[in-house]
C-alpha atoms as a PDB file:
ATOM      1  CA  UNK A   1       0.000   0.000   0.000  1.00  0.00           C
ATOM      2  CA  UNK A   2       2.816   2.547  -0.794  1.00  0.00           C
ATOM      3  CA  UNK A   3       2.114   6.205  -1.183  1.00  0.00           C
ATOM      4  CA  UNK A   4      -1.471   5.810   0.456  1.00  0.00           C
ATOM      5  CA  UNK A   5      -3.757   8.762  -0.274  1.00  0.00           C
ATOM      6  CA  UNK A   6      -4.719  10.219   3.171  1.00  0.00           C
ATOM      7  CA  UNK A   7      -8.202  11.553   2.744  1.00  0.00           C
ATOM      8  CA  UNK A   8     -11.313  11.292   3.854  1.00  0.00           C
ATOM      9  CA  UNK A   9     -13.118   7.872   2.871  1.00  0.00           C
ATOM     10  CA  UNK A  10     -17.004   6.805   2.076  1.00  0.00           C
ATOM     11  CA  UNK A  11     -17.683   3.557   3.468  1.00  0.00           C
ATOM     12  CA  UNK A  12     -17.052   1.815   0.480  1.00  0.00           C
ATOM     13  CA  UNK A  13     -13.570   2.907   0.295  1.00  0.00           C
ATOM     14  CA  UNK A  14     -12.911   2.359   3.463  1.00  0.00           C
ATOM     15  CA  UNK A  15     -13.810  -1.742   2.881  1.00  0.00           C
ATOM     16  CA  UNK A  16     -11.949  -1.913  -0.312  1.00  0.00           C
ATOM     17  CA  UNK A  17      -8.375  -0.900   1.576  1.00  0.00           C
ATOM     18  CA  UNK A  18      -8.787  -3.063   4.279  1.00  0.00           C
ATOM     19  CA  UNK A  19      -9.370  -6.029   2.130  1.00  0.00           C
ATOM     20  CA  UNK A  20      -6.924  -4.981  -0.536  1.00  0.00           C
ATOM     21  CA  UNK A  21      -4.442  -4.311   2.989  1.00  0.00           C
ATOM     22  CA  UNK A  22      -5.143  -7.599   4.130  1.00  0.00           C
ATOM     23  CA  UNK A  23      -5.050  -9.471   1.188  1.00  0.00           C
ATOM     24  CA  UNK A  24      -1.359  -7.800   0.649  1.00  0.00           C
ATOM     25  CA  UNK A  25      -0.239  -8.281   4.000  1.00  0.00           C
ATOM     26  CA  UNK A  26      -1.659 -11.862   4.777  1.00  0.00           C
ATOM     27  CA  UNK A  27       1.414 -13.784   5.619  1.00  0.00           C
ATOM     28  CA  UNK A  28       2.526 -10.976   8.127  1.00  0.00           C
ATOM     29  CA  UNK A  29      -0.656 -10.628   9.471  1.00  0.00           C
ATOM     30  CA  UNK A  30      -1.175 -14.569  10.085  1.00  0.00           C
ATOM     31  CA  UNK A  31       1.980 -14.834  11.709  1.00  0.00           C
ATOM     32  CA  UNK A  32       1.325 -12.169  14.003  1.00  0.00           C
ATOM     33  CA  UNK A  33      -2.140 -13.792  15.400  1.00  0.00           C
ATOM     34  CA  UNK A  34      -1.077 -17.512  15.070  1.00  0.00           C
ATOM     35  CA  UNK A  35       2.200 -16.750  17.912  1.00  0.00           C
ATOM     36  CA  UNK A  36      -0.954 -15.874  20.364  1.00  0.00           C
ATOM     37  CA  UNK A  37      -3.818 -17.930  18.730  1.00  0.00           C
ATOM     38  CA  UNK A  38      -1.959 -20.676  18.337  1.00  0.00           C
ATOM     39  CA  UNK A  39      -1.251 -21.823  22.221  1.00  0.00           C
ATOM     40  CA  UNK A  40      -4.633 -20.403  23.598  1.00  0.00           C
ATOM     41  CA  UNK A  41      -6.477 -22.518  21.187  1.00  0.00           C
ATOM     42  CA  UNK A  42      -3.979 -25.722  21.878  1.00  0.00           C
ATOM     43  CA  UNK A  43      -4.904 -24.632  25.873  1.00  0.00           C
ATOM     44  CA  UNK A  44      -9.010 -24.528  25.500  1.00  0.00           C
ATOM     45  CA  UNK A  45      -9.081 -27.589  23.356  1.00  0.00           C
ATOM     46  CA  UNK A  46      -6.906 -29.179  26.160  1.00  0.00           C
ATOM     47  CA  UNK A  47      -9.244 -27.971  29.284  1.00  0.00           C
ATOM     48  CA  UNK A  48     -12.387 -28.253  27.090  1.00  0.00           C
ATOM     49  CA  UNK A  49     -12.008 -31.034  24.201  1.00  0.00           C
ATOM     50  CA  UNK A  50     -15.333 -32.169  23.414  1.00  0.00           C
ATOM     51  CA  UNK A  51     -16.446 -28.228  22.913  1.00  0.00           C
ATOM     52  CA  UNK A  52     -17.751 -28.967  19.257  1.00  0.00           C
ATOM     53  CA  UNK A  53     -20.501 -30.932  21.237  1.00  0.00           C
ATOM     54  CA  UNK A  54     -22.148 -28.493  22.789  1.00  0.00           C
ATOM     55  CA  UNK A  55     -24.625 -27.779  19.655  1.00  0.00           C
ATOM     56  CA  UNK A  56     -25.378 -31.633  19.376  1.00  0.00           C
ATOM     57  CA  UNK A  57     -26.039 -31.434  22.944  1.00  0.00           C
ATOM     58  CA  UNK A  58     -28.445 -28.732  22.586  1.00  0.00           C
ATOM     59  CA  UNK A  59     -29.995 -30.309  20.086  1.00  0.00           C
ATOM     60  CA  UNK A  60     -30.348 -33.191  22.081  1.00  0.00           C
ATOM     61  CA  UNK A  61     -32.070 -31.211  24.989  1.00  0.00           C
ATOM     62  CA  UNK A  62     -34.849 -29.811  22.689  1.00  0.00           C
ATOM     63  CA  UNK A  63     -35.542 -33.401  21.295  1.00  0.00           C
ATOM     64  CA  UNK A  64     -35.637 -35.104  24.579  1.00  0.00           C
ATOM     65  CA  UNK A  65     -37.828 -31.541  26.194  1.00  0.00           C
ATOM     66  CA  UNK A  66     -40.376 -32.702  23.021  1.00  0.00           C
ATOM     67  CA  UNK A  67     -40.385 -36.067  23.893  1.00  0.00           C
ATOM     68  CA  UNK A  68     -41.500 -36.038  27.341  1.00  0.00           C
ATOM     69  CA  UNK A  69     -38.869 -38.673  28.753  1.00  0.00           C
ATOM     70  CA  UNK A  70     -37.226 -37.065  31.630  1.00  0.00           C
ATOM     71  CA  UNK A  71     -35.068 -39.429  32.036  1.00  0.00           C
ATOM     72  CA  UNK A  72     -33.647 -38.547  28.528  1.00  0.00           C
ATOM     73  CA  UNK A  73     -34.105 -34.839  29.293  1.00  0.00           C
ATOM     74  CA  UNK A  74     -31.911 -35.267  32.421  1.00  0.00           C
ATOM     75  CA  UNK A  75     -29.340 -37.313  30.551  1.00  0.00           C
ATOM     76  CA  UNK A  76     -29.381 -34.617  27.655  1.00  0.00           C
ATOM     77  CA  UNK A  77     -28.568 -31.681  30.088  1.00  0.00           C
ATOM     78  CA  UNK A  78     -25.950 -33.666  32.019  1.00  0.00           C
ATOM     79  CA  UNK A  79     -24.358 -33.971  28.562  1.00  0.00           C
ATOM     80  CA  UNK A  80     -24.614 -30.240  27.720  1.00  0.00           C
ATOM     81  CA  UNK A  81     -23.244 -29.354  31.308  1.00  0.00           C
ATOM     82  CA  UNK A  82     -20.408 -31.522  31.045  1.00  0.00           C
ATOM     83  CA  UNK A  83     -19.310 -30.543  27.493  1.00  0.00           C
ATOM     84  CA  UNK A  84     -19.898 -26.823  28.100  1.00  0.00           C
ATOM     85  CA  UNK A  85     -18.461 -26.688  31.904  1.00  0.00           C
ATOM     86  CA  UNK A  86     -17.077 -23.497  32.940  1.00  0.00           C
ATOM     87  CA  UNK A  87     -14.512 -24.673  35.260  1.00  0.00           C
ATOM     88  CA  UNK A  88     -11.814 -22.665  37.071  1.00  0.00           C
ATOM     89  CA  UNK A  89      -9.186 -23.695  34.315  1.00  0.00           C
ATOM     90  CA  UNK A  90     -11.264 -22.657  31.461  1.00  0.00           C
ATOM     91  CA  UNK A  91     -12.152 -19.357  33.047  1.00  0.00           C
ATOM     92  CA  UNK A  92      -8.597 -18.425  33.781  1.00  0.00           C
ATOM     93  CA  UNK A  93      -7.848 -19.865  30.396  1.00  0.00           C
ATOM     94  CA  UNK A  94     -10.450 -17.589  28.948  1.00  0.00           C
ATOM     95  CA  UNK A  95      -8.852 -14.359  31.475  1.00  0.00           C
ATOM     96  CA  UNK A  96      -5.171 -15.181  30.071  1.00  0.00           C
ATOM     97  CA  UNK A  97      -6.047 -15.194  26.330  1.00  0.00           C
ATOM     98  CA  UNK A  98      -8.143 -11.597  26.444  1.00  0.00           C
ATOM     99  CA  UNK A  99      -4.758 -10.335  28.244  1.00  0.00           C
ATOM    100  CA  UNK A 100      -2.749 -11.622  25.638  1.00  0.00           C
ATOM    101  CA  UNK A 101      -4.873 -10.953  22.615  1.00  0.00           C
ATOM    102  CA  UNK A 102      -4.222  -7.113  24.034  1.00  0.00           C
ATOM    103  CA  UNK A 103      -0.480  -7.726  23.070  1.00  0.00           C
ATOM    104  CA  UNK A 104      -1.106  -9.369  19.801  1.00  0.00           C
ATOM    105  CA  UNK A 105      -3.620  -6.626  18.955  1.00  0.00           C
ATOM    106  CA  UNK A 106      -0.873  -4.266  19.709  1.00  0.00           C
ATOM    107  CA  UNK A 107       1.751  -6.319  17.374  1.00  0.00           C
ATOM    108  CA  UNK A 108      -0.941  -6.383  14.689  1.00  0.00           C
ATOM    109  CA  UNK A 109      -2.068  -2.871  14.369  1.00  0.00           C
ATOM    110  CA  UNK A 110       1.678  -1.781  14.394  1.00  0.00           C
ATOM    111  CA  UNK A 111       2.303  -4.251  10.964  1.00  0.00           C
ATOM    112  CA  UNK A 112      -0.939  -3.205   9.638  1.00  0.00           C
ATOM    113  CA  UNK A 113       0.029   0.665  10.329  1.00  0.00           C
ATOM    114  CA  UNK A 114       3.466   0.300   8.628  1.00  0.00           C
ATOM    115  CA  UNK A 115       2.251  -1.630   5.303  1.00  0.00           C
ATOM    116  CA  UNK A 116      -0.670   1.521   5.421  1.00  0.00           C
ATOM    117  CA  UNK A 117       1.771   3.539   5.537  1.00  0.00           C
ATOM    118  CA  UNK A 118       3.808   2.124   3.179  1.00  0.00           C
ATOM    119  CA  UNK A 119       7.283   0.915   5.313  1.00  0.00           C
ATOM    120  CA  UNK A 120       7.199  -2.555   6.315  1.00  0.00           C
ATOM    121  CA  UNK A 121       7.761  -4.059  10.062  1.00  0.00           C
ATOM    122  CA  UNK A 122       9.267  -7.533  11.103  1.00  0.00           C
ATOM    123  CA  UNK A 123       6.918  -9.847  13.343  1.00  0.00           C
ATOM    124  CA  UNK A 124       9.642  -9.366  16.216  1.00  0.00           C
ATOM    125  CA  UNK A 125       9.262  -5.608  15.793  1.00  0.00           C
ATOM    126  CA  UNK A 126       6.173  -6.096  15.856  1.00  0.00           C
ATOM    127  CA  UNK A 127       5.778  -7.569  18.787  1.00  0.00           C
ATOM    128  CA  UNK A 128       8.153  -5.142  20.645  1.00  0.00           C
ATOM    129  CA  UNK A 129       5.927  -2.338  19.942  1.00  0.00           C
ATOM    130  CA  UNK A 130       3.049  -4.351  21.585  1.00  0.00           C
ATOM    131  CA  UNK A 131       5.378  -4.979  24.567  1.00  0.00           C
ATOM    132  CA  UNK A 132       5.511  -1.367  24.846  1.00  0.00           C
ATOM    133  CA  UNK A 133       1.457  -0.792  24.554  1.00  0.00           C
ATOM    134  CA  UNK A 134       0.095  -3.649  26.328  1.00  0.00           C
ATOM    135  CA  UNK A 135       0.264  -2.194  29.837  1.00  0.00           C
ATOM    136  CA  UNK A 136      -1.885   1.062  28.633  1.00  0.00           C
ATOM    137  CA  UNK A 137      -3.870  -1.319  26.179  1.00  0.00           C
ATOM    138  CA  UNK A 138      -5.271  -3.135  29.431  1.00  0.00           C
ATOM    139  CA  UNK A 139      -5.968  -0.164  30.945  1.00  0.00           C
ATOM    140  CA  UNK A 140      -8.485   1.549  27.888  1.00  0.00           C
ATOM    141  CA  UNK A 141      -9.904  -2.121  28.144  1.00  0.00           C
ATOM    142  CA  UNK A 142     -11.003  -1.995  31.650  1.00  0.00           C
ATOM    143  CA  UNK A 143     -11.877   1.589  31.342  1.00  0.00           C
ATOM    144  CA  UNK A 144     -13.928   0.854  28.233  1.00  0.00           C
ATOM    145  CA  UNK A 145     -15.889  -1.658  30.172  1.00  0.00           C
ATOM    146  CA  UNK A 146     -17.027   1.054  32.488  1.00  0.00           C
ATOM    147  CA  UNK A 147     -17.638   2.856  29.626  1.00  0.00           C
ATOM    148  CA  UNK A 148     -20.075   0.401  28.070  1.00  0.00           C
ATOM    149  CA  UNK A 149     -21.629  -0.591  31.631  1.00  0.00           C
ATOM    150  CA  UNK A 150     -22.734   3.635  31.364  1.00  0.00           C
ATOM    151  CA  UNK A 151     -23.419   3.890  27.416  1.00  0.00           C
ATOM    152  CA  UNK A 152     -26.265   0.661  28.690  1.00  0.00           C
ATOM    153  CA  UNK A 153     -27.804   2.940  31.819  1.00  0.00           C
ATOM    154  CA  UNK A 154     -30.234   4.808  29.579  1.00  0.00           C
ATOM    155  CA  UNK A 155     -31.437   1.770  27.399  1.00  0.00           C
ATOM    156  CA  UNK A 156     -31.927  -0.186  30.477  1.00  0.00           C
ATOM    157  CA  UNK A 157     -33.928   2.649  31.930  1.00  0.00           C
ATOM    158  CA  UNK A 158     -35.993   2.381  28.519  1.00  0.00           C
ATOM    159  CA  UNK A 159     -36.185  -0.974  28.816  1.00  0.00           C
ATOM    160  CA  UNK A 160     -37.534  -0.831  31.788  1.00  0.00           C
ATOM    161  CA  UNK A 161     -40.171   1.836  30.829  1.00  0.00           C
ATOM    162  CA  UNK A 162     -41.219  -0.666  28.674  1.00  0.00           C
ATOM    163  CA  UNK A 163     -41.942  -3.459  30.837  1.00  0.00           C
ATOM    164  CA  UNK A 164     -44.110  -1.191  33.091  1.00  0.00           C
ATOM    165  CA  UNK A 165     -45.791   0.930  30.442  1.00  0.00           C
ATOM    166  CA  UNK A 166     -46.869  -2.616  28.596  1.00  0.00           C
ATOM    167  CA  UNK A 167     -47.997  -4.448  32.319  1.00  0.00           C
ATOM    168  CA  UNK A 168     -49.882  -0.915  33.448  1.00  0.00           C
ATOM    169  CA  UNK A 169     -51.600  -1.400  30.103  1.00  0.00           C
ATOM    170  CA  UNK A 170     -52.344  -5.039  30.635  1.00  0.00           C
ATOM    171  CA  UNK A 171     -53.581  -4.403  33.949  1.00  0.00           C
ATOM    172  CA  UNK A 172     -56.442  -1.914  32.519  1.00  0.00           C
ATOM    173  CA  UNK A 173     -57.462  -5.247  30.288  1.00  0.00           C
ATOM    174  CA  UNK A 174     -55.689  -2.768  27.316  1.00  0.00           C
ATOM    175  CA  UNK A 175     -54.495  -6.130  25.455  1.00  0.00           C
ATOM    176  CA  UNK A 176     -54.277  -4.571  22.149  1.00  0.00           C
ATOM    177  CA  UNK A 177     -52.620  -0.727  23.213  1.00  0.00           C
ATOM    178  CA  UNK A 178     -50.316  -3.036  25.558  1.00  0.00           C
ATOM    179  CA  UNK A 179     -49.116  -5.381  22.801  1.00  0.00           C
ATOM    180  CA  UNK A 180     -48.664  -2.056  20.337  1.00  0.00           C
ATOM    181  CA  UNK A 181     -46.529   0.013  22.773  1.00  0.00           C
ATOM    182  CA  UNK A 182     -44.741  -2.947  24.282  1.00  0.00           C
ATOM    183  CA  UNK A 183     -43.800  -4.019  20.617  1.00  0.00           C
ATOM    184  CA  UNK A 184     -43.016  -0.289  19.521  1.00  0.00           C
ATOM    185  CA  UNK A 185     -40.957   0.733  22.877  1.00  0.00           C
ATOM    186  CA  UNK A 186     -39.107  -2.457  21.952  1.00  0.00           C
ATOM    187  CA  UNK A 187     -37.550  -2.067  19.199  1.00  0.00           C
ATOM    188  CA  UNK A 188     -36.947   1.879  19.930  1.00  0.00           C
ATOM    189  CA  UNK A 189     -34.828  -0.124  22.936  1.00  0.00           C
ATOM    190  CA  UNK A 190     -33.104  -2.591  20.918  1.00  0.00           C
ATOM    191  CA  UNK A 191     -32.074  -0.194  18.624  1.00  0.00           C
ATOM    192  CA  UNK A 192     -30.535   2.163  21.833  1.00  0.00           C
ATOM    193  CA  UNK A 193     -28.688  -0.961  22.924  1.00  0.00           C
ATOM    194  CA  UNK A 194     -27.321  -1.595  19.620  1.00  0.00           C
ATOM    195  CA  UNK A 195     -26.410   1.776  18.986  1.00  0.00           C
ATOM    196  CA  UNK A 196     -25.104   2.271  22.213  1.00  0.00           C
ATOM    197  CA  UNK A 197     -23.159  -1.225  21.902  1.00  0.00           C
ATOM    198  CA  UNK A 198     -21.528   0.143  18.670  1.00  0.00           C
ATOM    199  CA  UNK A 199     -20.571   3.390  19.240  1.00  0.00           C
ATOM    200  CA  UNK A 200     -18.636   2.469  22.555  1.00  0.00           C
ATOM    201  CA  UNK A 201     -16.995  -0.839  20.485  1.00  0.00           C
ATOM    202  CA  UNK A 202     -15.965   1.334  17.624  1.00  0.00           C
ATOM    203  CA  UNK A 203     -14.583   4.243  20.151  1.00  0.00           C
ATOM    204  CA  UNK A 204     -12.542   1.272  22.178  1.00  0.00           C
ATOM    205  CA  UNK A 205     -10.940   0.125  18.519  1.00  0.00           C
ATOM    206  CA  UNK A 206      -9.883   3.973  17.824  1.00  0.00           C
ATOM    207  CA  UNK A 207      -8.488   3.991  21.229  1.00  0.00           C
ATOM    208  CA  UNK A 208      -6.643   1.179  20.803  1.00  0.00           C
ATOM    209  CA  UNK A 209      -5.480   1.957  17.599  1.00  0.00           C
ATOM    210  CA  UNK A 210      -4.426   5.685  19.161  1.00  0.00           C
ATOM    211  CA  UNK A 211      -1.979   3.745  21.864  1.00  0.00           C
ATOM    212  CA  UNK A 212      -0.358   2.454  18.988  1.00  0.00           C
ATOM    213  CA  UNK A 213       0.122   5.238  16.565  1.00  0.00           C
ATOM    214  CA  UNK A 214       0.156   8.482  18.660  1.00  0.00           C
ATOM    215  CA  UNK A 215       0.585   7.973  22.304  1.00  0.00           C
ATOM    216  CA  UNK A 216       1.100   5.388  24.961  1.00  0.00           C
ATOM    217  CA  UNK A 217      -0.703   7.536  27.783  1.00  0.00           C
ATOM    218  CA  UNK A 218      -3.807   5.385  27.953  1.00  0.00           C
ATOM    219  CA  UNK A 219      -5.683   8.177  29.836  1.00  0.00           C
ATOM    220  CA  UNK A 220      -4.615  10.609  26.764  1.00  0.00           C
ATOM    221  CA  UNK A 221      -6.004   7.879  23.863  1.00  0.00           C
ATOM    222  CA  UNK A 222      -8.927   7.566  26.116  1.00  0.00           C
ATOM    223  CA  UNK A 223      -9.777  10.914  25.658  1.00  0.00           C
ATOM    224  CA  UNK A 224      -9.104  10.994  22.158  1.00  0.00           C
ATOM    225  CA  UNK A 225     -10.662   9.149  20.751  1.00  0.00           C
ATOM    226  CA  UNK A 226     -13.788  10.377  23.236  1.00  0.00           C
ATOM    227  CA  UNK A 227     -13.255  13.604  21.756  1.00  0.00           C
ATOM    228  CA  UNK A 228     -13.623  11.927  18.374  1.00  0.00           C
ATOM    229  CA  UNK A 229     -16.040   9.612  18.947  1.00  0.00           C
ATOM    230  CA  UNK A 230     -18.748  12.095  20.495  1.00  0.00           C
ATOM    231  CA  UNK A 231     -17.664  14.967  17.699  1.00  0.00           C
ATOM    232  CA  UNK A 232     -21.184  16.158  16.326  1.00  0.00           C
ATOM    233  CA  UNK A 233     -20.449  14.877  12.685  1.00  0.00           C
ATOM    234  CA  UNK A 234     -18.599  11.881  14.114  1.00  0.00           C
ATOM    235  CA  UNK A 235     -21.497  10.199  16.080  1.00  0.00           C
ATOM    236  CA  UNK A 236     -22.874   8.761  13.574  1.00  0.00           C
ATOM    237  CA  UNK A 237     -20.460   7.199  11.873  1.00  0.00           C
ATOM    238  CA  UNK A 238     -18.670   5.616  15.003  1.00  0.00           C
ATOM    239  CA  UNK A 239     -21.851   4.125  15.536  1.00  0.00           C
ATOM    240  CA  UNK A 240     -22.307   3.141  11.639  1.00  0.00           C
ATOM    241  CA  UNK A 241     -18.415   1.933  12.068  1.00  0.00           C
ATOM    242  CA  UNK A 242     -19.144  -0.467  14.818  1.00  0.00           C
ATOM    243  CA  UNK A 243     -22.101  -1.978  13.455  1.00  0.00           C
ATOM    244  CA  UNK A 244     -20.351  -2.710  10.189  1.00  0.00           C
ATOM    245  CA  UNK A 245     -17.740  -4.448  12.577  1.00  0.00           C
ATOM    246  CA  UNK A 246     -20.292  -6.603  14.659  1.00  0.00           C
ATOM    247  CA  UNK A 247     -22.136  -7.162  11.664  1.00  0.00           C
ATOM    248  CA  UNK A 248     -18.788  -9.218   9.788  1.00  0.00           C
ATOM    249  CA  UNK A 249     -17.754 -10.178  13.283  1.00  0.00           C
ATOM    250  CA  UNK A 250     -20.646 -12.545  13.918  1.00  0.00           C
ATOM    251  CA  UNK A 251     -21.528 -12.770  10.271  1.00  0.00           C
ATOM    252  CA  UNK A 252     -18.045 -14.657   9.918  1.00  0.00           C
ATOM    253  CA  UNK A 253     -18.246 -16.430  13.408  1.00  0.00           C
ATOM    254  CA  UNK A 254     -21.249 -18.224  13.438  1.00  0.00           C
ATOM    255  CA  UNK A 255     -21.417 -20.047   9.885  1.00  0.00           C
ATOM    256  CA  UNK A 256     -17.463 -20.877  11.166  1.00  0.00           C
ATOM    257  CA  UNK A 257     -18.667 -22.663  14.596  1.00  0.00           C
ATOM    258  CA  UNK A 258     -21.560 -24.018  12.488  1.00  0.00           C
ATOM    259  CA  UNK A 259     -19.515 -26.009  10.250  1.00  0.00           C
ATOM    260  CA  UNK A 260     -16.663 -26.511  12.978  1.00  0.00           C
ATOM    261  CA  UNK A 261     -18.788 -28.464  15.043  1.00  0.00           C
ATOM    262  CA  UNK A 262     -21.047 -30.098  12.351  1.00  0.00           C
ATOM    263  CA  UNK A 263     -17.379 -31.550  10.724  1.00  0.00           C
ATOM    264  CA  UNK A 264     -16.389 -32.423  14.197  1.00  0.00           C
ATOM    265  CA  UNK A 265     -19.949 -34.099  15.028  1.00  0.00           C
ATOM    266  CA  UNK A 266     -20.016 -36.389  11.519  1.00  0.00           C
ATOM    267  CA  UNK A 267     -16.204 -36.982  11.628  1.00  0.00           C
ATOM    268  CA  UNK A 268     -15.661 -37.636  14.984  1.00  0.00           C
ATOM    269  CA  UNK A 269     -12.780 -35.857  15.999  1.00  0.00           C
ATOM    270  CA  UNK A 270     -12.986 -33.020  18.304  1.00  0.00           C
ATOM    271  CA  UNK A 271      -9.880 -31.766  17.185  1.00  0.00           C
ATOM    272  CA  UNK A 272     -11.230 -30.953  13.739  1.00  0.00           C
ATOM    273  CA  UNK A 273     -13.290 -27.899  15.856  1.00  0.00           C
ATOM    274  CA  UNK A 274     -10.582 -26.776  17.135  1.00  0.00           C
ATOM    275  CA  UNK A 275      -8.807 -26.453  13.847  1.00  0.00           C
ATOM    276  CA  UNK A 276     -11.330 -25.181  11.769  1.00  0.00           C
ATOM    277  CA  UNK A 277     -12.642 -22.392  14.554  1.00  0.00           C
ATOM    278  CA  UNK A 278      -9.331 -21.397  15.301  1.00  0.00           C
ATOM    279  CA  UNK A 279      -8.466 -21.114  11.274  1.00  0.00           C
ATOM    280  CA  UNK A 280     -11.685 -18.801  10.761  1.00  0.00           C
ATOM    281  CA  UNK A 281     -10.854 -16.575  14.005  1.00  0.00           C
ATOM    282  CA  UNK A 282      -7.681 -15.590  13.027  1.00  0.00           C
ATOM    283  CA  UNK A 283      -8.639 -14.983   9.026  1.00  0.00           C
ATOM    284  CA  UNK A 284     -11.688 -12.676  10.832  1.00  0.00           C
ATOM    285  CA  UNK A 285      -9.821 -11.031  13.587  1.00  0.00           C
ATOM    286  CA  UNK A 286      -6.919  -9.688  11.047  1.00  0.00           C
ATOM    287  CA  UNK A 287      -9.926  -8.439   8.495  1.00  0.00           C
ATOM    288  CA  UNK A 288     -11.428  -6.710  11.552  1.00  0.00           C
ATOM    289  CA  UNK A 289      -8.203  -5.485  12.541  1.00  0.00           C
ATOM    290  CA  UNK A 290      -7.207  -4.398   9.309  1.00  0.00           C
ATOM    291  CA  UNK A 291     -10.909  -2.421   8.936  1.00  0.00           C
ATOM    292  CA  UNK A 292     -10.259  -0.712  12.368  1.00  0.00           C
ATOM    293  CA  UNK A 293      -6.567   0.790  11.649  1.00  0.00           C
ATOM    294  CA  UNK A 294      -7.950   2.194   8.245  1.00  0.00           C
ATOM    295  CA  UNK A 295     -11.435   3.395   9.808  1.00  0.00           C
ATOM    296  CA  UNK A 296      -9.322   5.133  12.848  1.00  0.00           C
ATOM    297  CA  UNK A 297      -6.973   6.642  10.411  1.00  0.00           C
ATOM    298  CA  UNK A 298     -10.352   8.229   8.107  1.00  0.00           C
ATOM    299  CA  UNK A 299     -11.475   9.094  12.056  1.00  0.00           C
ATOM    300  CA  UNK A 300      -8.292  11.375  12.414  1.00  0.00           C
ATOM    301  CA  UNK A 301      -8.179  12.732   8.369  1.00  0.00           C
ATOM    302  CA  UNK A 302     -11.598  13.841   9.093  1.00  0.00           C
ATOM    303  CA  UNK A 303     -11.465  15.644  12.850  1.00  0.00           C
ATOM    304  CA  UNK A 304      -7.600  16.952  12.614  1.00  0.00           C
ATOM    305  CA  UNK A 305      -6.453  17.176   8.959  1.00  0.00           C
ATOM    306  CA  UNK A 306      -3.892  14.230   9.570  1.00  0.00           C
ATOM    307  CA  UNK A 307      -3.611  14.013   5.639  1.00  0.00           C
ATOM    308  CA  UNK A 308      -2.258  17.889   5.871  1.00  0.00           C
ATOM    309  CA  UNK A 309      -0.121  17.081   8.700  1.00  0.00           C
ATOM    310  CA  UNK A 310       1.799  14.560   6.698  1.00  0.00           C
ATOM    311  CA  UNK A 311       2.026  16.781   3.952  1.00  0.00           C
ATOM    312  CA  UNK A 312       3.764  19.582   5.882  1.00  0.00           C
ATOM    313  CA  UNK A 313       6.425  17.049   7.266  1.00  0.00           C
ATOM    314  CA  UNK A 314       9.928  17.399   5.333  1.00  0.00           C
ATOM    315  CA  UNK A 315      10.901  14.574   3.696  1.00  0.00           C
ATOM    316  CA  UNK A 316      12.970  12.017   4.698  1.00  0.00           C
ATOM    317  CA  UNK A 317      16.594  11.988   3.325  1.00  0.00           C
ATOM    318  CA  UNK A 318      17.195   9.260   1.362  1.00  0.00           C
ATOM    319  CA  UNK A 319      19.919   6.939   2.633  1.00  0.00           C
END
C-alpha cells in the first residue's frame, strides 16, 4: 500500500483498503495472530475437548424436552453441562487469552500501520511495539468496560419503561394498546442498545489503535478518541463503524462454529473444531483489525487534517 492517499473515505472505500491491505499483507498478518492464537487454542481444546458438542447437545435437549422422557431430558442436560463446563481452568484460560490478545492486537495494528503507511515491520518488531502498549492497552480495556456498563444505563432505563408501560396497560385489560406500545418501545430499545453497543466498540478500537500510533498515555487515547467519537459529525459514523464491525464479526463467526462443530460431530474428531474455529478466528480477527486501523486513520483525516499534517512534514533523506 505505498504512497497511500490520506483523505477522507465513504464507506465503500474504506472496505476496499482493508481487504486490498489484508489481502497484501496476509502472511505478516497470520503470523502475528497464530504466535498468540496458536497456544490459547492448543490450551481450551486441552481444558475443554469435546467443545464442538455443545450444539449436538443442545440439540439433544430440545428433542428429549419434546419427547417427554425425563429421564432422557436429564441425561441430555448432564451432557450439555459436562461438554460446556465453565470450570476454574477454562475461566482463567479464557482471562489469560483476552490479556494476551491485548499484546497481539498491539503487534498487529503496528504491521498493519506500517504496510498503510507504506514501510514494512518484522513480526519481532512487531511484537516489541506491543510490549511497549500492552500495559496502557489493558488499561483503555477496563476503562472501556465502564464505559459500556454507562453507554447501557439509559437503554436499560428504557427498557424498563417498557416493561411497566406494557404491564400498566395489561392491567387496565388494554391487550391490544399493551401489545402495540410494548412491541413499539421495543424495538426503539433494541435499537438504543445496539447503537449504544456500537458506538462504545468502535470508540474502544480507535483507542486502541491511538496507543499504537500516537501515544502510549492510555488516559490521553482515552480521551481521544472520546473527543472523536462524540464529535457532532462523528457520532454517527462511530456508531455506523461499529455496526459494520459486529455485523462481519458474527456474520463470519457463526457459519465458522456451524460447520466446525457439524465436521467435528459427523467426523468424529474433536480436534477438527478446534482447527477449523481457530483457522476462521484468526482470518476474521486480522480483516477486523485491518478495517479498524484504516477506519481510525479516516477518524483522524476527518477531525484533525492528519492528511495535511503529513504533507507539511519534510521529507525524509534518502539513505
Amino acid at each position: 500500500m505505498e504512497n497511500t492517499e490520506l483523505r477522507p473515505l465513504g464507506a465503500g472505500e474504506i472496505l476496499d483498503r482493508a481487504v486490498t491491505l489484508f489481502v497484501r499483507q496476509f502472511v505478516p498478518i497470520v503470523i502475528v495472530l497464530a504466535i498468540v492464537l496458536v497456544p490459547v487454542i492448543a490450551l481450551q481444546a486441552f481444558a475443554q475437548p469435546h467443545s464442538g458438542r455443545v450444539f449436538s447437545d443442545m440439540a439433544q435437549v430440545f428433542r428429549a424436552s419434546g419427547s417427554g422422557d425425563p429421564v432422557a431430558a436429564r441425561e441430555a442436560e448432564r451432557l450439555l453441562t459436562l461438554d460446556s463446563g465453565n470450570t476454574p481452568m477454562i475461566l482463567l484460560i479464557g482471562l489469560a487469552a483476552s490479556v494476551l490478545q491485548l499484546l497481539m492486537l498491539s503487534a498487529l495494528i503496528a504491521v498493519v500501520v506500517a504496510a498503510y503507511n507504506g514501510s514494512r515491520l518484522s513480526v519481532a518488531e512487531a511484537y516489541q511495539t506491543g510490549l511497549r502498549c500492552w500495559f496502557p492497552q489493558i488499561v483503555v480495556a477496563l476503562v472501556f468496560i465502564v464505559i459500556a456498563i454507562i453507554a447501557m444505563i439509559p437503554p436499560f432505563i428504557l427498557y424498563l419503561l417498557t416493561v411497566f408501560v406494557a404491564a400498566a396497560l395489561a392491567a387496565l385489560h388494554l391487550t391490544v394498546p399493551a401489545i402495540i406500545a410494548g412491541i413499539a418501545l421495543g424495538l426503539i430499545d433494541l435499537l438504543a442498545f445496539t447503537a449504544a453497543g456500537s458506538w462504545v466498540y468502535m470508540t474502544y478500537e480507535v483507542a486502541s489503535v491511538t496507543v499504537v500510533t500516537e501515544t502510549r498515555n492510555a488516559v490521553t487515547a482515552i480521551g481521544i478518541a472520546m473527543r472523536r467519537g462524540l464529535a457532532r459529525p462523528m457520532l454517527l459514523r462511530m456508531t455506523i463503524g461499529g455496526l459494520i464491525i459486529l455485523a462481519i464479526t458474527y456474520a463470519g463467526l457463526i457459519p465458522v462454529y456451524g460447520i466446525a462443530a457439524t465436521v467435528s460431530t459427523l467426523t468424529h474428531v474433536d480436534l477438527l473444531y478446534f482447527a477449523i474455529s481457530g483457522a476462521g478466528t484468526v482470518l476474521l480477527e486480522g480483516l477486523v483489525t485491518v478495517f479498524v486501523v484504516v477506519y481510525a486513520t479516516d477518524v483522524r483525516v476527518r477531525r484533525e487534517g492528519y492528511d495535511l499534517a503529513l504533507a507539511a512534514e519534510p521529507a525524509l533523506p534518502v539513505a
